[in-house]
N, C-alpha and C. Protein backbone atom coordinates (compact mmCIF):
# COMPACT_ATOMS: atom_id res chain seq x y z
N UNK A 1 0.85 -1.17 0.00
CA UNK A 1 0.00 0.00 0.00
C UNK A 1 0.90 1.24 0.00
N UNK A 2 0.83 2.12 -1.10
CA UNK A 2 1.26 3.27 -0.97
C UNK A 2 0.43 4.69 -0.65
N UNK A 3 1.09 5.39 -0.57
CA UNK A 3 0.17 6.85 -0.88
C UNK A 3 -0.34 7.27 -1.92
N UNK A 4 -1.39 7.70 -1.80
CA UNK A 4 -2.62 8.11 -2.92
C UNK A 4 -1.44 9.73 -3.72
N UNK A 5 -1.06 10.14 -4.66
CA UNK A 5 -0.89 11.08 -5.37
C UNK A 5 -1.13 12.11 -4.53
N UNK A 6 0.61 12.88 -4.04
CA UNK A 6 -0.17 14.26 -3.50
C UNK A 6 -0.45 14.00 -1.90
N UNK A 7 -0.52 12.70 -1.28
CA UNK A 7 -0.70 12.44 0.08
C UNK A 7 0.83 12.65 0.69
N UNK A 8 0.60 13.24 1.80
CA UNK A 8 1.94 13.14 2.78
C UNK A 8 1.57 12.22 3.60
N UNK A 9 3.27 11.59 3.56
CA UNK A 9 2.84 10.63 4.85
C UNK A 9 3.63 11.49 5.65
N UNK A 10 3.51 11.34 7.15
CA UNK A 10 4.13 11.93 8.07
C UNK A 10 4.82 11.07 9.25
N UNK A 11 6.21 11.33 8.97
CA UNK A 11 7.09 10.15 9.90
C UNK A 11 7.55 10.77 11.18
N UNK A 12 7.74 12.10 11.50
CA UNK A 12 8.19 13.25 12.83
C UNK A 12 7.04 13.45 13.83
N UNK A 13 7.27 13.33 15.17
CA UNK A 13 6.46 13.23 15.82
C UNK A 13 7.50 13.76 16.94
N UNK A 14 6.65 14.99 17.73
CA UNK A 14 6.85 15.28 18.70
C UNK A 14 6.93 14.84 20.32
N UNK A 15 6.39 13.47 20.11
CA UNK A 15 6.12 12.87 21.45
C UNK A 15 5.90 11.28 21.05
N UNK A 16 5.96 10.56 22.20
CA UNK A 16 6.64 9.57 22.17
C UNK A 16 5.46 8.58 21.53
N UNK A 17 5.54 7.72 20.77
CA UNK A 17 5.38 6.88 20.02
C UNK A 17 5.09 5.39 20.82
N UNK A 18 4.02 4.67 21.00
CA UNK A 18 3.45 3.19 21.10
C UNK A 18 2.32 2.90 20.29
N UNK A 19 2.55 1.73 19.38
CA UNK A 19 2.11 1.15 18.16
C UNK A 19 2.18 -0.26 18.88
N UNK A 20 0.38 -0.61 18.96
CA UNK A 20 0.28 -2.04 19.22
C UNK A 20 -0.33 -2.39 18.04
N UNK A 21 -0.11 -3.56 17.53
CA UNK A 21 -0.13 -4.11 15.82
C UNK A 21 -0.40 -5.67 16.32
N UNK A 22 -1.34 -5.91 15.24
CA UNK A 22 -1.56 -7.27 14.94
C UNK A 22 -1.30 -7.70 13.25
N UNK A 23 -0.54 -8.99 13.45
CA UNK A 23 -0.29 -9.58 12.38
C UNK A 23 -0.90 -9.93 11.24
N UNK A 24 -2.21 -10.33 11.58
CA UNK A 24 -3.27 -10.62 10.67
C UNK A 24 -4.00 -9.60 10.10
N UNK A 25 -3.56 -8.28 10.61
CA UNK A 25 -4.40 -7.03 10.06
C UNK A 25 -4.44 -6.94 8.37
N UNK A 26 -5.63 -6.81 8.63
CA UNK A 26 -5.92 -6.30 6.40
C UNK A 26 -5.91 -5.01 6.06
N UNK A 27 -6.44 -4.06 7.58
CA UNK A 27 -6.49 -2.86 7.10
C UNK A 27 -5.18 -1.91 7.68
N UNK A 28 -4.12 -2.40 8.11
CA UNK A 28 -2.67 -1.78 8.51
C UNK A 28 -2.04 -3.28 8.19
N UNK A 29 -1.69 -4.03 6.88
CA UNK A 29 -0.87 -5.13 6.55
C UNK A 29 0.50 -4.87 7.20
N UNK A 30 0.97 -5.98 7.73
CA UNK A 30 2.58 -5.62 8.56
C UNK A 30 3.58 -4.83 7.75
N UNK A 31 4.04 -5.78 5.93
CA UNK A 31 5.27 -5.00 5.31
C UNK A 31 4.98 -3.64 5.55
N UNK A 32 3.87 -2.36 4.96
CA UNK A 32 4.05 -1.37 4.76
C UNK A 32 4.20 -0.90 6.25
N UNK A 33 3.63 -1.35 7.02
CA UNK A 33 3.55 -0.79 8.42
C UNK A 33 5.42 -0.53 8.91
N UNK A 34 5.83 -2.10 8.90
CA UNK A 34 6.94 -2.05 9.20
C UNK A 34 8.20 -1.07 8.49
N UNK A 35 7.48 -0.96 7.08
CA UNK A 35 8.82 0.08 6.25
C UNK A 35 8.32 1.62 7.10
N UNK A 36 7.41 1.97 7.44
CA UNK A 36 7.00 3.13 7.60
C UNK A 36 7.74 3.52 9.33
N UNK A 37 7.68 2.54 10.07
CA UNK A 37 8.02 2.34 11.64
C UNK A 37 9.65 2.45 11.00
N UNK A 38 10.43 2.33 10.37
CA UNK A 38 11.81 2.16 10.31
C UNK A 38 12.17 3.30 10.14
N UNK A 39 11.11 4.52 9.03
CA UNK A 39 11.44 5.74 9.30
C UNK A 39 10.93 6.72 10.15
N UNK A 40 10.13 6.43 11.06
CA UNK A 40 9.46 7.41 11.85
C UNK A 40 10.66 7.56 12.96
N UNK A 41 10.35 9.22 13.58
CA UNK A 41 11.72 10.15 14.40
C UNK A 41 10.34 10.78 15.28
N UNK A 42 10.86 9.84 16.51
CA UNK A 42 10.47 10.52 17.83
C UNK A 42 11.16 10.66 19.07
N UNK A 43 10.21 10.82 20.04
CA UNK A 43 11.21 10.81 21.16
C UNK A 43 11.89 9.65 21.84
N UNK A 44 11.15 8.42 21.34
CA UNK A 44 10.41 6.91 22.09
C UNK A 44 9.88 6.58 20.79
N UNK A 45 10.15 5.21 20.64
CA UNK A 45 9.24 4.25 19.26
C UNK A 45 8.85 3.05 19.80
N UNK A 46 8.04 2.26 20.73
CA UNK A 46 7.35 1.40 21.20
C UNK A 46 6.74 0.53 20.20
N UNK A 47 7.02 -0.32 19.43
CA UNK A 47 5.90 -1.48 18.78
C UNK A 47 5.52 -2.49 19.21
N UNK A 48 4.41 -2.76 19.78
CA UNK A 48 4.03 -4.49 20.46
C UNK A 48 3.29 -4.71 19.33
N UNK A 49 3.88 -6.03 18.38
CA UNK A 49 3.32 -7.07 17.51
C UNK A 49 2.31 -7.98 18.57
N UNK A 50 0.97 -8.03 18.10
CA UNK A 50 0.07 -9.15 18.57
C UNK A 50 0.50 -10.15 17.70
N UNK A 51 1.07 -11.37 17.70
CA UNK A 51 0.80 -12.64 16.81
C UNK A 51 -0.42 -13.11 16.52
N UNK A 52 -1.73 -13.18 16.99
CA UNK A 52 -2.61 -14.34 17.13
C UNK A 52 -3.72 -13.17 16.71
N UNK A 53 -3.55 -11.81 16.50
CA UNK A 53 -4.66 -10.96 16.12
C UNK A 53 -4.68 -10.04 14.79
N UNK A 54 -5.63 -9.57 14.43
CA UNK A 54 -5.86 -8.39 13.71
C UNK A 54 -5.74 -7.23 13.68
N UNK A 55 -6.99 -6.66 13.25
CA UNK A 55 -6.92 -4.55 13.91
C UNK A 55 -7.63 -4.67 15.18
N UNK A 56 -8.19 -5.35 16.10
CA UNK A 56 -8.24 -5.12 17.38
C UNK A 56 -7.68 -5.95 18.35
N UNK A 57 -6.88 -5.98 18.46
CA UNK A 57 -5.38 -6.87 19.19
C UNK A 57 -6.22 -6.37 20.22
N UNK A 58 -6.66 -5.39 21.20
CA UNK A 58 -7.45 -4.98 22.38
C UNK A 58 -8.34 -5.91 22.51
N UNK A 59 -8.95 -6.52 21.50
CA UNK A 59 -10.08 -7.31 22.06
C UNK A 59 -9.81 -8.78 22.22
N UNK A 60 -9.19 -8.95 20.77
CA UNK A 60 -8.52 -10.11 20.31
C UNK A 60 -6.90 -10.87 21.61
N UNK A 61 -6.53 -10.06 22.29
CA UNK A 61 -5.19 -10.48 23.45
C UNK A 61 -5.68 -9.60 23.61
N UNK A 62 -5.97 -9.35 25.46
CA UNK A 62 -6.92 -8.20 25.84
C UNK A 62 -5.40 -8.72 27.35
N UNK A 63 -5.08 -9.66 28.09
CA UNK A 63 -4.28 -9.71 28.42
C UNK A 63 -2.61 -9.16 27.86
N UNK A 64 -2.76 -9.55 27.23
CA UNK A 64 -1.22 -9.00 26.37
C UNK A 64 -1.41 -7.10 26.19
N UNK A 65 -2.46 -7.17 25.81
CA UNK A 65 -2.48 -5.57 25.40
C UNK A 65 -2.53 -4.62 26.85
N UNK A 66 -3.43 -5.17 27.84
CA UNK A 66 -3.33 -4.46 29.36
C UNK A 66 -1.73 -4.33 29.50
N UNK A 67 -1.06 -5.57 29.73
CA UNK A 67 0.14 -5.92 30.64
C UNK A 67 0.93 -4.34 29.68
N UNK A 68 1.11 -4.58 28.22
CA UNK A 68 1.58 -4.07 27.33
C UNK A 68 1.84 -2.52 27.32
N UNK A 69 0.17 -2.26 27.84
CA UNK A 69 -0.42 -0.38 27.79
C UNK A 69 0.61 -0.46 29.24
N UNK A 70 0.47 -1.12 30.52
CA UNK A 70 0.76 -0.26 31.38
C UNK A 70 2.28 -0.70 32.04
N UNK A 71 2.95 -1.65 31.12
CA UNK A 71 4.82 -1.00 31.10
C UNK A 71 5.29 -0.06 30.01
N UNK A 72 4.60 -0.11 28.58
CA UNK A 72 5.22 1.06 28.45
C UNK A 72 4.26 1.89 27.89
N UNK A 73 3.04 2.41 28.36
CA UNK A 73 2.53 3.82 28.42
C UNK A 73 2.55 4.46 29.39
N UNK A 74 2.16 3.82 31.19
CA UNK A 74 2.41 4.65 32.45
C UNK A 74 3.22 5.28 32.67
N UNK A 75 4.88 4.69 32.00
CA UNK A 75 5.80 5.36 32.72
C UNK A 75 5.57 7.04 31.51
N UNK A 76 5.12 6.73 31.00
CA UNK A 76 4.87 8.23 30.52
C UNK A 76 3.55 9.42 30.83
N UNK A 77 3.25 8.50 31.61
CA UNK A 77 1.91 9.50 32.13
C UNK A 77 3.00 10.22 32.89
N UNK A 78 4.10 10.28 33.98
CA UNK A 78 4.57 11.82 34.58
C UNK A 78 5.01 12.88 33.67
N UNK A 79 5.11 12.03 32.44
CA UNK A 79 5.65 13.48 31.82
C UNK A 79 4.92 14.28 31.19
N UNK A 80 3.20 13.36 30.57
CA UNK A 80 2.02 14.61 29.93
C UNK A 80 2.03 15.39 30.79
């Protein structure tokens, strides 16, 4: 999947970055995901791959995704 003519993609991000991803997704497929994660520039780049899910890895590993959100998103709640 590329960009539509004229679309920016946008890889710079001012603040820190967590991307939970599932493998089986149709509508974020891993290759493009993964070329796009190799160039993104933040402060922090976090990716948790679900193996066993789709686009709602939250519902689909609802264990994996809790444990996941709160080692590495809390420690960034002191700094919002």
């Amino acid at each position: 999947m590329s960009p539509r003519q004229g679309e920016v993609v946008r890889t710079a991000f001012d603040v820190p970055m967590l991307q939970f991803l599932g493998r089986h997704d149709w509508t974020t497929p891993t290759p493009p995901v993964e070329r796009w994660i190799e160039r993104v520039s933040t402060p922090s780049t976090h990716v948790v791959w679900f193996e066993n899910s789709a686009h709602l890895c939250m519902l689909e590993e609802p264990g994996k995704f809790v444990v996941s959100l709160v080692e590495l998103a809390l420690p960034h709640a002191d700094t919002a």
